[in-house]
Protein backbone atom coordinates (compact mmCIF):
# COMPACT_ATOMS: atom_id res chain seq x y z
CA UNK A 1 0.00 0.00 0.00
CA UNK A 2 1.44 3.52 -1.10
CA UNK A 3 1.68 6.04 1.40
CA UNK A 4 -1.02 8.14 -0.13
CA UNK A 5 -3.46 4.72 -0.11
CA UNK A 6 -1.85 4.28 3.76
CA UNK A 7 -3.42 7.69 4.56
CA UNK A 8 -7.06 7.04 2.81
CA UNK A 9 -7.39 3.81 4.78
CA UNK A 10 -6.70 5.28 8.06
CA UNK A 11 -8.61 8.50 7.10
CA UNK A 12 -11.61 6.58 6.20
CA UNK A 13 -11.07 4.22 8.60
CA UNK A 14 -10.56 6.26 11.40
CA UNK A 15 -14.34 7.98 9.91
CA UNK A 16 -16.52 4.88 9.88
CA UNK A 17 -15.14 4.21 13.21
CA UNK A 18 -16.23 7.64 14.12
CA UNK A 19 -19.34 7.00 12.53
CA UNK A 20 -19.94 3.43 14.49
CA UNK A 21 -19.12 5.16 17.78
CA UNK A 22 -21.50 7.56 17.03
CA UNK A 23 -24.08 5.36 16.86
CA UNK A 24 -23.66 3.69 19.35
CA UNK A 25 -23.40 6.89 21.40
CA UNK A 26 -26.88 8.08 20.29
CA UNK A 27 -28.47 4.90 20.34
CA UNK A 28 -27.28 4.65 23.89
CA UNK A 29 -28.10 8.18 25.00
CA UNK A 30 -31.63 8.25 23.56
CA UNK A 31 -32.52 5.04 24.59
CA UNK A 32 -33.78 4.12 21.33
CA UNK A 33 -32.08 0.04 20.66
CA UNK A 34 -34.81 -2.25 19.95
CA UNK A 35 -35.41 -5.00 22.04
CA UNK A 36 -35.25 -8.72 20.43
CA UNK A 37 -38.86 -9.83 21.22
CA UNK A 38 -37.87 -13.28 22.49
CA UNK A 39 -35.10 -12.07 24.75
CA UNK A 40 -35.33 -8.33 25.50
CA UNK A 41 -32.31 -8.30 27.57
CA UNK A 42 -30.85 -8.61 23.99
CA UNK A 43 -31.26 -5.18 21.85
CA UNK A 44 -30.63 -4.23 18.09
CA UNK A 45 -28.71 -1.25 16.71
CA UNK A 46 -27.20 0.18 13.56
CA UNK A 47 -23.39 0.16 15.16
CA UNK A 48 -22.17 -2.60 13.17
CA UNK A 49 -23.09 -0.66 9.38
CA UNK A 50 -20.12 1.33 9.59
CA UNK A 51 -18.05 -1.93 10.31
CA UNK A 52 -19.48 -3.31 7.00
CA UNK A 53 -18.86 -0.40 4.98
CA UNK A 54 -15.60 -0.41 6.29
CA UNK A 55 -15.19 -3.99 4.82
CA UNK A 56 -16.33 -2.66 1.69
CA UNK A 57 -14.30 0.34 0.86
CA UNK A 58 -10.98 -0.35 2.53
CA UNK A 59 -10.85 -4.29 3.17
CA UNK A 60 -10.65 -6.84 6.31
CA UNK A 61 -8.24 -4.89 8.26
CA UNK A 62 -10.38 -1.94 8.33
CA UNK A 63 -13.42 -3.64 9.44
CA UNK A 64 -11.29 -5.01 12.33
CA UNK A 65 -10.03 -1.48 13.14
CA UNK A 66 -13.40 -0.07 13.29
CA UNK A 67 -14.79 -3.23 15.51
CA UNK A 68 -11.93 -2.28 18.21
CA UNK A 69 -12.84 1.55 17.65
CA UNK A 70 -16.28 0.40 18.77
CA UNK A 71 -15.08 -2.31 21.37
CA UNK A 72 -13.08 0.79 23.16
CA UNK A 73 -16.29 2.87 22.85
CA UNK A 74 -18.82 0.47 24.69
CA UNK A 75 -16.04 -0.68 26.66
CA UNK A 76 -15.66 2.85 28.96
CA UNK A 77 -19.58 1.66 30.02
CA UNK A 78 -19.13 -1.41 30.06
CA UNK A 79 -16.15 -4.20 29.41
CA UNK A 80 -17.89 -7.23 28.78
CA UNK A 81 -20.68 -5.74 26.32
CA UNK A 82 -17.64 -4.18 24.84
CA UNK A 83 -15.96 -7.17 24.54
CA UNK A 84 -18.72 -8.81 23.50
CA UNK A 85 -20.23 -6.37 20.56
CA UNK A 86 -16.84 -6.27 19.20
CA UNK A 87 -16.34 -9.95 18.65
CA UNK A 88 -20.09 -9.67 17.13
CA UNK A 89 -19.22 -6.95 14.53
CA UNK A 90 -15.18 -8.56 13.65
CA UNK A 91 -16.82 -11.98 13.16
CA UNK A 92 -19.57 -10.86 11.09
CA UNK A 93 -16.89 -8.59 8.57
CA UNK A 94 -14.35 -11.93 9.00
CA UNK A 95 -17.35 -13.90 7.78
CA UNK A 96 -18.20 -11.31 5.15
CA UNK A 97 -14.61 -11.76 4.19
CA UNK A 98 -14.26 -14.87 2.48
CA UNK A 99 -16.51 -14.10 -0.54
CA UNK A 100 -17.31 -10.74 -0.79
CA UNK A 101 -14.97 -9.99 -3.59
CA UNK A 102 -15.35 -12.79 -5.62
CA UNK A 103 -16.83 -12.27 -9.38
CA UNK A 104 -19.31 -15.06 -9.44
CA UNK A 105 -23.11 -14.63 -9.59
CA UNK A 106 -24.69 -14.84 -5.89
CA UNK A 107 -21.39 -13.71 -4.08
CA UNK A 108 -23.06 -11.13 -2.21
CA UNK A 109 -25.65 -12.96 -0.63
CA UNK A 110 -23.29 -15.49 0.02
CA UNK A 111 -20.83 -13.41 1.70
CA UNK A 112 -23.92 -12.29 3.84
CA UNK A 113 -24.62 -15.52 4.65
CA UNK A 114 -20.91 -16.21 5.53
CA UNK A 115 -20.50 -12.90 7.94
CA UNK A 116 -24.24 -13.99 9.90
CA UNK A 117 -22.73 -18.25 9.62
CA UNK A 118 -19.65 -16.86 11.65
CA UNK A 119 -21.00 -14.06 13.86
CA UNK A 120 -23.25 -16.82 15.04
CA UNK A 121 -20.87 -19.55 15.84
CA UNK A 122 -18.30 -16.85 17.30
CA UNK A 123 -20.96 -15.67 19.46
CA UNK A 124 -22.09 -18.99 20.86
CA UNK A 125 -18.84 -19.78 21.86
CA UNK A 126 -18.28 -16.36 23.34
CA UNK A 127 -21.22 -16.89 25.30
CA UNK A 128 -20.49 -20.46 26.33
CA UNK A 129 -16.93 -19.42 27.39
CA UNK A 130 -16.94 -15.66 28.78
CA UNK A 131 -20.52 -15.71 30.16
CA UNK A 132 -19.74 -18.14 33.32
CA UNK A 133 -16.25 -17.45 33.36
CA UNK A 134 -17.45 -13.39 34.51
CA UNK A 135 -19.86 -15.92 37.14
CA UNK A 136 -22.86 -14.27 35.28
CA UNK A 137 -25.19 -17.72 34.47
CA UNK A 138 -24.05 -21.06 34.14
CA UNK A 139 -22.49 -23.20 31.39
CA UNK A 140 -26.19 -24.85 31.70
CA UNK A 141 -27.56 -21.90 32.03
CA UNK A 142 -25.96 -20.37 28.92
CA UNK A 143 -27.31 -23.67 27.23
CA UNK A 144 -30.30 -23.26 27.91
CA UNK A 145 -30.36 -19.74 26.29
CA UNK A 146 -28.08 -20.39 23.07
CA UNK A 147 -30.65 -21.06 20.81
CA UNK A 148 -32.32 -17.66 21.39
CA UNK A 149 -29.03 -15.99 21.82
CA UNK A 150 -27.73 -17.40 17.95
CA UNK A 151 -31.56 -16.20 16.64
CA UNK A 152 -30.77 -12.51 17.69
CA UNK A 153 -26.79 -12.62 16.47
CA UNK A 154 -28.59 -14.03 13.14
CA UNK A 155 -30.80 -11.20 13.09
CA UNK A 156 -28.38 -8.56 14.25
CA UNK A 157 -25.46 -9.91 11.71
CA UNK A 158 -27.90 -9.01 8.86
CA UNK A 159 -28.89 -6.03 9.84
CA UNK A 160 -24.76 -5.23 9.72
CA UNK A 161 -24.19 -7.12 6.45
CA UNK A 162 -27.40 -6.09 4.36
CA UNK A 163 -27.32 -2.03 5.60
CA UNK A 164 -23.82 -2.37 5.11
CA UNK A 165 -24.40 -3.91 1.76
CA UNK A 166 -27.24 -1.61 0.01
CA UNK A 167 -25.66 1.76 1.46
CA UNK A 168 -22.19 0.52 -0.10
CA UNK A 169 -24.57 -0.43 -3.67
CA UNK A 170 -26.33 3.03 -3.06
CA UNK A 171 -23.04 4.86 -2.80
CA UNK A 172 -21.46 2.97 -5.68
CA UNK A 173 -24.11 3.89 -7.77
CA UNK A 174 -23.62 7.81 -7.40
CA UNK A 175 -20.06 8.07 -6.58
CA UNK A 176 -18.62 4.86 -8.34
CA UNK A 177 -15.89 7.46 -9.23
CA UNK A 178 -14.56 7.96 -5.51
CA UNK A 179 -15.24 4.42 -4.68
CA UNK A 180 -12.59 3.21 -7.46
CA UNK A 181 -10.10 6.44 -6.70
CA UNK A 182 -10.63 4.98 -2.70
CA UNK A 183 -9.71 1.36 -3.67
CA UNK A 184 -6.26 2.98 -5.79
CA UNK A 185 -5.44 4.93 -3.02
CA UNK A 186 -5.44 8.17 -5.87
CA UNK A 187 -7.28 10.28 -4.26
């Protein structure tokens, strides 16, 4: 990566992580995270569409960047959700990862697929592990709870992969120019 590209990523990087904090700033503040119907101790929020987009426009690293950037964030209220949202938004991008780039037909949906596949198993052994280890429920207890806990990291992981998706199709569509110049590094 040239110097010039260097700066971009960490510019843009350093933006979407911004962006993510944000979010989860206002989301926090106003009180306005939906609750997951079946477990409401469990609550849905736009943090991890910056992550995404990240993905998108500057690659895997960034994505990871932006996921610590938001780890840090939620971490000053609280370590373990912190902890925990982080590895929720890195596995999802990781996931995302694999196929996002590739030319064939149904890539995208695939590499949704792939990002919610991982955010789900990443999260159910995050769960299993740092849940009783911080003496907060059981191992049992934990498996008693999985099933609901992998529906909402299912639902949550889309809502980070498809809004990440469609505003990244929405912006390539009237600025494919900067998205291209990004990717060189010429801007």
């Amino acid at each position: 990566m040239s110097r010039r590209g260097g700066a971009l990523w960490a510019a843009g990087t350093a933006t979407l992580g911004a962006l993510a904090a944000v979010f989860d700033l206002a989301f926090w503040a106003f009180r306005v995270k939906i609750p997951f119907p079946i477990f409401p101790r469990l609550k849905f929020d736009l943090d991890g569409i910056p992550v995404t987009l990240a993905l998108l426009i500057y690659g895997p690293s960034s994505s990871v960047a932006v996921s610590m950037i938001l780890f840090l964030v939620i971490s000053f209220r609280d370590p373990l959700s912190g902890f925990m949202k982080g590895l929720a938004e890195a596995s999802t991008a990781l996931g995302m990862a694999l196929l996002y780039k590739r030319g064939f037909k149904g890539a995208r949906i695939l590499s949704i697929l792939s990002g919610i596949a991982l955010r789900v198993s990443a999260m159910s052994l995050g769960n299993l592990i740092v849940l009783p280890a911080a003496s907060i429920l059981s191992v049992e207890a934990v498996s008693g709870i999985l099933p609901f806990i992998a529906g909402f990291n299912a639902a949550a992981g889309a809502i980070s992969a498809v809004g990440g998706w469609l505003i990244y199709v929405e912006v390539s569509k009237r600025i494919p120019h900067l998205l291209k110049r990004l990717r060189r590094g010429g801007i």
